[in-house]
Protein backbone atom coordinates (compact mmCIF):
# COMPACT_ATOMS: atom_id res chain seq x y z
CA UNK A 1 120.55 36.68 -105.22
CA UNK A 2 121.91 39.93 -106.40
CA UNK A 3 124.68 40.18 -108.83
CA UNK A 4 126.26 43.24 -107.22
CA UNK A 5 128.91 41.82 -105.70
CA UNK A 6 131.02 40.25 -108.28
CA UNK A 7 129.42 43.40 -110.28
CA UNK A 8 131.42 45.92 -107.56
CA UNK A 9 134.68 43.44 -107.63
CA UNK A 10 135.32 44.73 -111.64
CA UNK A 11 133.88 47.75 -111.03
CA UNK A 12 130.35 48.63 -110.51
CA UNK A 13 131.44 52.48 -112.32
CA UNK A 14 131.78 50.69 -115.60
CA UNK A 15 128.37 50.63 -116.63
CA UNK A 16 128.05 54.30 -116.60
CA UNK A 17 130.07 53.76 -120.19
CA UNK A 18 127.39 54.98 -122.60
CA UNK A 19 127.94 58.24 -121.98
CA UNK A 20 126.56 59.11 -126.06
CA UNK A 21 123.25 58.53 -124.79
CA UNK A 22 122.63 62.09 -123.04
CA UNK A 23 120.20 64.06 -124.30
CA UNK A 24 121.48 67.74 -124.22
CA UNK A 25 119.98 70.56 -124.83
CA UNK A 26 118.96 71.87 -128.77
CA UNK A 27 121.39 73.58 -131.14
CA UNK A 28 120.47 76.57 -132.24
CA UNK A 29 120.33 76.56 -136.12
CA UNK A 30 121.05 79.76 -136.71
CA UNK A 31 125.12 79.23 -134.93
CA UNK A 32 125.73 76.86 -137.69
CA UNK A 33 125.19 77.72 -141.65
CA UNK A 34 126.09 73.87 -143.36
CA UNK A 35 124.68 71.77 -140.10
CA UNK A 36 121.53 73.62 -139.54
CA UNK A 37 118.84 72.75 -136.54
CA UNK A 38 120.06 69.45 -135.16
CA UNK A 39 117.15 68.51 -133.50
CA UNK A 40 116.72 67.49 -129.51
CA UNK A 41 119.60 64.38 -128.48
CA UNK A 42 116.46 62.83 -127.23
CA UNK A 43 115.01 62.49 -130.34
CA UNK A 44 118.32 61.04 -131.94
CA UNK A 45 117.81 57.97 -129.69
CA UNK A 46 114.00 57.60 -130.00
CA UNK A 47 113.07 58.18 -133.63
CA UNK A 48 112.09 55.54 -135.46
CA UNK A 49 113.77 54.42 -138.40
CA UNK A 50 111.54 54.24 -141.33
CA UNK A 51 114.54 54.23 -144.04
CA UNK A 52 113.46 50.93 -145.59
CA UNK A 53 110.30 52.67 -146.47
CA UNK A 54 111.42 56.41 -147.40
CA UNK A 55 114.04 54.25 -149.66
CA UNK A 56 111.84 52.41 -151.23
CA UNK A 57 109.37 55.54 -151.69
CA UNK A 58 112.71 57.49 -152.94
CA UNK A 59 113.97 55.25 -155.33
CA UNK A 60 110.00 55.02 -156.54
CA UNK A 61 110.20 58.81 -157.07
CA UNK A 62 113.29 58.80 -158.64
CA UNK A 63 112.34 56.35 -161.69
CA UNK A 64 112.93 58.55 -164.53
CA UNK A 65 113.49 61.33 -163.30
CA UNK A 66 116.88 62.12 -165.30
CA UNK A 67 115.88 65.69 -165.43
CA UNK A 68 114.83 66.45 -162.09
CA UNK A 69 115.55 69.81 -161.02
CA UNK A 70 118.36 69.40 -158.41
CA UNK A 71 118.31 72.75 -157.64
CA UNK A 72 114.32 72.42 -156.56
CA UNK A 73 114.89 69.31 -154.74
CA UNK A 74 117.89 71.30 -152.81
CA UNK A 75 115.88 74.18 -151.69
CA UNK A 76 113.30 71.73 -150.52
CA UNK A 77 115.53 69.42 -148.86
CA UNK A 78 117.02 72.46 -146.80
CA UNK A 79 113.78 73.69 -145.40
CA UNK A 80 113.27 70.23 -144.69
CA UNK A 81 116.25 70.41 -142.68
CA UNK A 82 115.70 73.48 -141.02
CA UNK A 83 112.55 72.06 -140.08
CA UNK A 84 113.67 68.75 -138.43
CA UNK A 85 110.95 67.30 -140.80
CA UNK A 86 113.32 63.98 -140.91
CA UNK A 87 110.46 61.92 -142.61
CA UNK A 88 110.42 63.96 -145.85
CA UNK A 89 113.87 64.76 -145.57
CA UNK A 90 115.38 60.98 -146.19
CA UNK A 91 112.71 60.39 -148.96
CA UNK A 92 114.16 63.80 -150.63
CA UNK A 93 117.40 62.65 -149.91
CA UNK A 94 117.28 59.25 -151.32
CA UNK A 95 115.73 60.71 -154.55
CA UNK A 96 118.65 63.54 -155.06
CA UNK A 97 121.01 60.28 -154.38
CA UNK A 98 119.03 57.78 -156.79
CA UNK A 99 118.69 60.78 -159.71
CA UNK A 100 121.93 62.39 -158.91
CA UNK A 101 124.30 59.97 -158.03
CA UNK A 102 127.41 62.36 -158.70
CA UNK A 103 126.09 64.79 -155.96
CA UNK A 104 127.28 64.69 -152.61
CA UNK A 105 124.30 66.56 -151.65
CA UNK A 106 122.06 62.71 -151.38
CA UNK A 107 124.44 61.09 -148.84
CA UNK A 108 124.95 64.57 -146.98
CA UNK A 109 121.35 64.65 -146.38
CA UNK A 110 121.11 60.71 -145.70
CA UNK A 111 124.15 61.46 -142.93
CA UNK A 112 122.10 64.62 -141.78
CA UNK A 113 118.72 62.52 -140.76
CA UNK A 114 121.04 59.40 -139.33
CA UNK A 115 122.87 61.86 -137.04
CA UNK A 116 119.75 63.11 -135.81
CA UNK A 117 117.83 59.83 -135.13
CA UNK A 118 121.37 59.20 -133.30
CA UNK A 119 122.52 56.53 -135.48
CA UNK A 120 126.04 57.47 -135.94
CA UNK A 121 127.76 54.90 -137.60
CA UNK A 122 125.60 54.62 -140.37
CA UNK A 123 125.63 58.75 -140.32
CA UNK A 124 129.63 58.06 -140.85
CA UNK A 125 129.26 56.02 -143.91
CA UNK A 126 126.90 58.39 -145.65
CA UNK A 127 129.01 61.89 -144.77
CA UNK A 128 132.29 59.71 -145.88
CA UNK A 129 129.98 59.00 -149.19
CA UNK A 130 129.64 62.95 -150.04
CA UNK A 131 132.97 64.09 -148.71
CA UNK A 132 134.53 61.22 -151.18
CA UNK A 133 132.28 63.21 -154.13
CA UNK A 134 132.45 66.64 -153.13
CA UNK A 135 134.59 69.50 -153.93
CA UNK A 136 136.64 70.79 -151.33
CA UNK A 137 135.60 73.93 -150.04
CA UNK A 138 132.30 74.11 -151.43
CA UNK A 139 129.21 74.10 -148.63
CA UNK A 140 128.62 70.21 -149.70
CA UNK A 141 131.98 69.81 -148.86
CA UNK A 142 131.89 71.51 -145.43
CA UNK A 143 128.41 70.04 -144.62
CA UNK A 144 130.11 66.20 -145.25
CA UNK A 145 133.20 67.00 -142.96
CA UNK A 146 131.61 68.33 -140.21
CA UNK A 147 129.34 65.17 -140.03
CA UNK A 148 132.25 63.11 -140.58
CA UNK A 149 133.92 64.44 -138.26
CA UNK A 150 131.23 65.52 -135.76
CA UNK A 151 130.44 61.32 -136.17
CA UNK A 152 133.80 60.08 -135.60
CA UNK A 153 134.08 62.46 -132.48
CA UNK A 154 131.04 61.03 -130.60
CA UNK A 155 131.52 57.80 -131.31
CA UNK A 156 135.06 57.85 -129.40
CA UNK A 157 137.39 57.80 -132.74
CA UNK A 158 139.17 61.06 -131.70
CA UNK A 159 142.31 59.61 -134.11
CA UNK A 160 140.04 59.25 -137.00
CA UNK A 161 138.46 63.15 -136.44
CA UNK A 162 142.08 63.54 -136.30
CA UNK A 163 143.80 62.19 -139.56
CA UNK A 164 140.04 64.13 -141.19
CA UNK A 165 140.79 67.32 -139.81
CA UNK A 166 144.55 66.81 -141.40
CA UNK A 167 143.48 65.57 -144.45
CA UNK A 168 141.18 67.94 -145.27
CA UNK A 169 142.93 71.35 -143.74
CA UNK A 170 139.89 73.85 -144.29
CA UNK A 171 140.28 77.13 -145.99
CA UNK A 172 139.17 79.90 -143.09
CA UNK A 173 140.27 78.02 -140.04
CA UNK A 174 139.61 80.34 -137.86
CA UNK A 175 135.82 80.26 -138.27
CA UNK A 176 133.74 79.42 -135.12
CA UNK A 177 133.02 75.97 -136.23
CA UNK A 178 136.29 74.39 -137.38
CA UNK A 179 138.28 76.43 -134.16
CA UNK A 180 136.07 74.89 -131.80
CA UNK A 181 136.37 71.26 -133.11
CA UNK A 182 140.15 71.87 -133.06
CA UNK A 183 139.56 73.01 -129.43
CA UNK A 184 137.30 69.59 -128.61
CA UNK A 185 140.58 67.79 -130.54
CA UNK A 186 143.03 69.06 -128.35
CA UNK A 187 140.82 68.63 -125.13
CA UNK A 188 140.16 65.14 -125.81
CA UNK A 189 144.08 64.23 -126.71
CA UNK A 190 145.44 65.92 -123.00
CA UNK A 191 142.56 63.93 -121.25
CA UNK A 192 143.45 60.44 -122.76
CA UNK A 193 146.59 61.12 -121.64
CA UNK A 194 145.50 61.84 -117.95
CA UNK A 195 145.79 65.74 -118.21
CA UNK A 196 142.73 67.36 -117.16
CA UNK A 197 144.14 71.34 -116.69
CA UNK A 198 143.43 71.66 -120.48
CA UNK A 199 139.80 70.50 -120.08
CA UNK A 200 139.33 72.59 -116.71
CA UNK A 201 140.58 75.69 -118.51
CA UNK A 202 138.89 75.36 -121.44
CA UNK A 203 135.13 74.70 -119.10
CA UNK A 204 136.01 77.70 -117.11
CA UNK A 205 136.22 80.03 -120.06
CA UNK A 206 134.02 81.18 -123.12
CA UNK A 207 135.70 79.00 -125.59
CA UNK A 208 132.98 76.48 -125.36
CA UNK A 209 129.94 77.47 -127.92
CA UNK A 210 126.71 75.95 -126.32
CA UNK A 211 125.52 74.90 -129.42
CA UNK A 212 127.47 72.32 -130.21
CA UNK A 213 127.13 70.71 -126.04
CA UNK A 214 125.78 67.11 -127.85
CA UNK A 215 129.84 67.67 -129.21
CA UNK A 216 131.19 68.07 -125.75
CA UNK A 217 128.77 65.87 -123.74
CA UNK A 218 130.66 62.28 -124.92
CA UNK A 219 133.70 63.59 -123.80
CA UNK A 220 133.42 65.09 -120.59
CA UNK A 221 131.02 62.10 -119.30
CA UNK A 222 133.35 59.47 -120.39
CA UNK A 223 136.21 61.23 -118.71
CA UNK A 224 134.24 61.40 -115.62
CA UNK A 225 133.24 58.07 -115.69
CA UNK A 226 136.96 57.19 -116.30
CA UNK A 227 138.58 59.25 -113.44
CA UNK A 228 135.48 58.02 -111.00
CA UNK A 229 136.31 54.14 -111.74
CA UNK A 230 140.69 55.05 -111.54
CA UNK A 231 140.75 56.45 -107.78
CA UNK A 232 140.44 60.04 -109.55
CA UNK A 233 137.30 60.53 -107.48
CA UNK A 234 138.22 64.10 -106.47
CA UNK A 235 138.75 65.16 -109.82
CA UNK A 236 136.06 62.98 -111.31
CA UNK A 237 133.57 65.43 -109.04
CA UNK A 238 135.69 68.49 -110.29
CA UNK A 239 135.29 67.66 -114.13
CA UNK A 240 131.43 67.07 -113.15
CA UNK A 241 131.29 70.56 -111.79
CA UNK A 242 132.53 72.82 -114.15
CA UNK A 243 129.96 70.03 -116.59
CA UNK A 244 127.19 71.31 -114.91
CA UNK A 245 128.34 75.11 -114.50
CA UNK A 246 128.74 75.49 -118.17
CA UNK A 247 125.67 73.87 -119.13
CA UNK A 248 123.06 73.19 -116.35
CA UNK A 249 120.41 72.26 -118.81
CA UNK A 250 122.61 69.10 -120.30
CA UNK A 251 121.35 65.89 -118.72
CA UNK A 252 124.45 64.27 -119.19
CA UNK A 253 126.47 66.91 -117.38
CA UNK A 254 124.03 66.76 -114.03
CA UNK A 255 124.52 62.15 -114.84
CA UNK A 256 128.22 62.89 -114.41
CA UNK A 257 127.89 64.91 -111.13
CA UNK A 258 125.96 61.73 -110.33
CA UNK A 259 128.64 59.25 -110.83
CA UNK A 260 131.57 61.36 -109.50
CA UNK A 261 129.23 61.95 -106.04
CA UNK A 262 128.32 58.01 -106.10
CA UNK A 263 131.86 57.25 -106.55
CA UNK A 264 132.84 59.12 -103.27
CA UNK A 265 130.27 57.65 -101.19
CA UNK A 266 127.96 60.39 -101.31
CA UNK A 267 125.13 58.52 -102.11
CA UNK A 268 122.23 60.75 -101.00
CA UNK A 269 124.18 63.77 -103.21
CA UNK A 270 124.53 60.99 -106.22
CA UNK A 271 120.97 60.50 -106.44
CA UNK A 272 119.72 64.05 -106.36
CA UNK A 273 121.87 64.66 -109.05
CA UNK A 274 120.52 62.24 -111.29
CA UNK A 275 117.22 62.87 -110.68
CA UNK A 276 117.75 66.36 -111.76
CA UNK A 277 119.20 64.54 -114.77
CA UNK A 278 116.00 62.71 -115.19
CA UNK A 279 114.06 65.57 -114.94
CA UNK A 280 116.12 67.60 -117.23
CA UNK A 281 115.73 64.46 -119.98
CA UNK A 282 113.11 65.49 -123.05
CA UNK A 283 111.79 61.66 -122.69
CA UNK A 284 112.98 57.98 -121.17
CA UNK A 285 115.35 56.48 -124.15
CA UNK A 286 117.28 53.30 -124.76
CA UNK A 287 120.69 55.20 -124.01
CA UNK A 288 118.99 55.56 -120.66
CA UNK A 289 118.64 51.85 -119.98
CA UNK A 290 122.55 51.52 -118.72
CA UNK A 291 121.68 54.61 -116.47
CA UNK A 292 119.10 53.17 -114.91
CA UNK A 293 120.91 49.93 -114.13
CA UNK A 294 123.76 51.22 -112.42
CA UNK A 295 121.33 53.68 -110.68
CA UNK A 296 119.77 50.05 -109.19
CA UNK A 297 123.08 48.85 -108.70
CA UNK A 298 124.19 52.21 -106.35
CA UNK A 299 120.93 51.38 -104.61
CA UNK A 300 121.96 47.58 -103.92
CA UNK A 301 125.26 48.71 -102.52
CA UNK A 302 123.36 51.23 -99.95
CA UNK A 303 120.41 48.49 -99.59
CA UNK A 304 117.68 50.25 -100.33
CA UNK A 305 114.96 48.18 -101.77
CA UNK A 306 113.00 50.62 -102.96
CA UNK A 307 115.11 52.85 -105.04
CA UNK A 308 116.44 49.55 -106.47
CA UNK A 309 113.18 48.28 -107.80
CA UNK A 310 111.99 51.89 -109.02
CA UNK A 311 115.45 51.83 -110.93
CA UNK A 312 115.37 48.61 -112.34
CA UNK A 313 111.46 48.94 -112.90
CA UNK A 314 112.91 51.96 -115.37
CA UNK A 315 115.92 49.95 -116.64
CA UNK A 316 113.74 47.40 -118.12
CA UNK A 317 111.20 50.03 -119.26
CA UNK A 318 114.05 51.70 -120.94
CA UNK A 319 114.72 48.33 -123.10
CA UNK A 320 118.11 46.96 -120.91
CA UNK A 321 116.60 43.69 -120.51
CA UNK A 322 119.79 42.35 -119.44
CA UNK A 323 120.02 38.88 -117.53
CA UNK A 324 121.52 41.68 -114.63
CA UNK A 325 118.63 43.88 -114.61
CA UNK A 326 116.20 40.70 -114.48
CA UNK A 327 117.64 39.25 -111.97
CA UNK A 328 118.61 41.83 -109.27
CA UNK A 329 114.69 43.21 -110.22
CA UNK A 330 113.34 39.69 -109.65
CA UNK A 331 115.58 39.71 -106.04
CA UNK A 332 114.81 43.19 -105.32
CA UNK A 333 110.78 41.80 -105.59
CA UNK A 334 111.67 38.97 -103.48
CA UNK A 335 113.47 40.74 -100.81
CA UNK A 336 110.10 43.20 -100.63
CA UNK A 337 107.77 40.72 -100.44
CA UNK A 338 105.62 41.35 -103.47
CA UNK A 339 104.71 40.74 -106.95
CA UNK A 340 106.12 37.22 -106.82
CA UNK A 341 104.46 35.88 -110.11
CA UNK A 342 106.15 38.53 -111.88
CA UNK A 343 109.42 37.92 -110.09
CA UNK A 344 109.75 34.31 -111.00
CA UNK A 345 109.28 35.02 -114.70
CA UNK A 346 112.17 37.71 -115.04
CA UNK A 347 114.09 34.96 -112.58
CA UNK A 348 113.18 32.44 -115.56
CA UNK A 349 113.98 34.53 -118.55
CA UNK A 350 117.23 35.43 -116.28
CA UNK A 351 118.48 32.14 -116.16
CA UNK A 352 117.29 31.19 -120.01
CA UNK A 353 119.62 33.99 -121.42
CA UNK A 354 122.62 33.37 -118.65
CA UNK A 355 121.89 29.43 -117.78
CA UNK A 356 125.39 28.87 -116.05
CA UNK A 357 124.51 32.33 -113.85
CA UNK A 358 124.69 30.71 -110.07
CA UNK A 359 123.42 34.30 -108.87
CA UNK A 360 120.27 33.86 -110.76
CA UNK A 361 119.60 30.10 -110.24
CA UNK A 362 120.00 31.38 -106.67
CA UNK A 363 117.04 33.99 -107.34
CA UNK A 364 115.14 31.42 -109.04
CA UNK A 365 115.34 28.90 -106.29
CA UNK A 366 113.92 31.09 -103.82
CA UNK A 367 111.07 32.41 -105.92
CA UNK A 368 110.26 28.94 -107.13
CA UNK A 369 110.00 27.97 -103.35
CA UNK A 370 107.99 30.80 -102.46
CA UNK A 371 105.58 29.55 -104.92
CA UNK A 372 105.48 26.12 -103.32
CA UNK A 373 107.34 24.55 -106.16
CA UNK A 374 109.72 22.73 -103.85
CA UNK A 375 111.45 19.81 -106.48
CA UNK A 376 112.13 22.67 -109.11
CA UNK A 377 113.92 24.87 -106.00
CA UNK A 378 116.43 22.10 -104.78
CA UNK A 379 117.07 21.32 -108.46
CA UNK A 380 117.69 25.25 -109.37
CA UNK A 381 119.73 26.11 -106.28
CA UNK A 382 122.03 22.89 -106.83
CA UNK A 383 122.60 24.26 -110.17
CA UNK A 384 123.70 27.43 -108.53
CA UNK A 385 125.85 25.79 -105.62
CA UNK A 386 127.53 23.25 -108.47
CA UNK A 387 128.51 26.76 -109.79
CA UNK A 388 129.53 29.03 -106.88
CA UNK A 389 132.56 27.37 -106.09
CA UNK A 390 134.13 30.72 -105.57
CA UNK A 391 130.89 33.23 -105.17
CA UNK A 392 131.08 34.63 -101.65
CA UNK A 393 127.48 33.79 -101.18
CA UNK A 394 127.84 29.93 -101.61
CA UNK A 395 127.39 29.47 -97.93
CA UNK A 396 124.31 31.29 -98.01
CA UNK A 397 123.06 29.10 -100.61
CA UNK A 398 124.26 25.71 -98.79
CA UNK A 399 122.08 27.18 -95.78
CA UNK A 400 119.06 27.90 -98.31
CA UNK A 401 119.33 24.27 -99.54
CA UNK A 402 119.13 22.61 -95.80
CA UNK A 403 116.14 24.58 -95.55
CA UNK A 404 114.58 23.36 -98.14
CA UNK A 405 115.93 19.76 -97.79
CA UNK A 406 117.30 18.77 -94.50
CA UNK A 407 117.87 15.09 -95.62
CA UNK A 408 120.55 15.86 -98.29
CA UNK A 409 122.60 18.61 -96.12
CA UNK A 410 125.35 16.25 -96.23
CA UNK A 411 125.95 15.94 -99.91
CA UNK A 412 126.60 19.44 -99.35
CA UNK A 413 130.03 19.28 -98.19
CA UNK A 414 131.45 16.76 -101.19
């Protein structure tokens, strides 16, 4: 048995909530002097991380080298930068930090190739690093406080990119880059206090540099999200709009148009959407696991079998090996009729992770008896009767369980 249901009852919306896993569309390096070529949101969330080794290779390097040119290593690690060559870049970085440990320039670099693999938290601690060394003002200085605060804004700490931006007041603020991120401040503070005019305004108008969309992208999905799962459904699909108008090559903008349209029953209208998100999407990433899911789980609610197994197919592909995703794949199989084998394992590794899950026993019961393993069925949909005291589909399971054992229907009712 599916685990929609009780999945709808708390609100099915909710797993839309990873809206940092977009992939937008590329900066381009040349609108930013100190944060230079951030490379493709996709490639954030796939890299792989090979910092053990480029540490170990950097701290190799950086064995006596007490009078390595930091000025050389600099230049280098720039053009590295401007490159996207993120390989050579942490090694470089790690040996500026090892043989110059007063310059912020190591852990600006080490923040730099963490922000692009995606990994923003650790990005944080390194830009925190060379803002805590560097001299205000100076381009190290600028480089570490826009990645702090570029950081704290996608990972949701909007107070945090607050307190920065008044702790470190910068000297020109009226350049492009620090007026924009006082824009995105302001923006974010009306919405989490339910006022979306400032965010309408602000998408109908030039004010919003395309470069920095990966900035805006968080926000604007997460409000969407939030309005779509409060009973804001009208505005939800307004927000998702103007998304898309301002930048129809973001992804996560064409998602939210998704979610808003799903959330208003306009299934058909969701789906296109995020298929034109999928489309739009450099490659299939881990952030895209969650998407997936609650793509299956829109699918469950209309009952279509097929869109639910090609979305939890790509769930699982994605990595969300969930007990959820397992489960409603492994009922989506059985309600199709095919790859049954296959089906009972997920319903297995299901019920190993969430043992307790009645929905999944249920699942497992069925598959178990499809595969003529009668004794293991009654024992696995007891289990999930003993359990469903209060699951709307108990009586469905009772019924299963005379089927499969017609002499102990009457325990049934104790």
């Amino acid at each position: 048995m599916q685990t929609l249901s009780r999945f709808l009852v708390v609100g099915w919306l909710a797993l839309g909530a990873w809206a940092f896993g977009a992939a937008p569309a590329k900066e381009d390096a040349s609108s930013s002097p100190t944060l230079s070529s951030l490379m493709d949101f996709g490639k954030w969330l796939t890299g792989e991380l090979t910092a053990p080794l480029e540490r170990e290779l950097g701290e190799r390097l950086g064995q006596g080298a007490g009078s390595t040119d930091l000025e050389r290593l600099l230049a280098k690690a720039h053009d590295m930068d401007a490159r996207g060559d993120l390989e050579n870049l942490e090694s470089t970085a790690w040996l500026i930090r090892n043989s110059h440990p007063e310059s912020p320039w190591g852990p600006y670099y080490l923040g730099r190739v963490n922000l692009s693999r995606g990994r923003f938290r650790q990005a944080l601690g390194f830009f925190r690093q060379g803002l805590a060394t560097a001299k205000h003002g100076d381009e190290a200085a600028t480089g570490c406080y826009f990645g702090t605060f570029d950081s704290l804004f996608v990972l949701g700490e909007f107070d945090g990119a607050e307190a920065l931006a008044a702790r470190y007041p910068p000297k020109h603020p009226d350049e492009p880059q620090f007026a924009e991120r006082r824009l995105l401040l302001e923006v974010a503070e009306a919405a989490r206090g339910g006022e979306l005019a400032p965010m309408m305004l602000t998408l109908s108008s030039d004010r919003v540099a395309t470069p920095t969309v990966w900035l805006w992208e968080p926000l604007l999905e997460q409000t969407v999200q939030k309005l779509a799962a409060g009973n804001r459904e009208e505005e939800a699909e307004a927000i998702a709009q103007l998304f898309v108008q301002r930048f129809p090559r973001s992804p996560a903008a064409w998602n939210s148009l998704a979610l808003a349209r799903w959330a208003l029953g306009r299934y058909a209208e969701g789906f296109e959407a995020f298929r034109r998100a999928e489309r739009l999407a450099p490659r299939p990433s881990p952030a895209w696991g969650p998407r997936y899911t609650l793509a299956g789980n829109v699918a469950t609610k209309i009952e279509n079998v097929d869109l639910q197994i090609e979305y939890y197919e790509k769930a699982l592909r994605a990595g969300a090996g969930t007990a959820l995703v397992l489960n409603n794949l492994a009922w989506s199989y059985y309600q199709k009729g095919v790859r049954t084998d296959f089906a009972l394992q997920l319903a297995q590794e299901a019920v190993r992770i969430r043992p307790d899950d009645a929905p999944s026993l249920d699942t497992l019961a069925r598959l178990q008896a499809r595969s003529g393993q009668k004794a293991a069925a009654v024992d696995s949909i007891n289990r999930a009767i003993e359990r469903s005291l209060f699951d709307p589909y108990v009586e469905d399971m009772k019924s299963f369980r005379r089927e499969l054992a017609p002499e102990g229907a009457g325990k049934e009712e104790e």
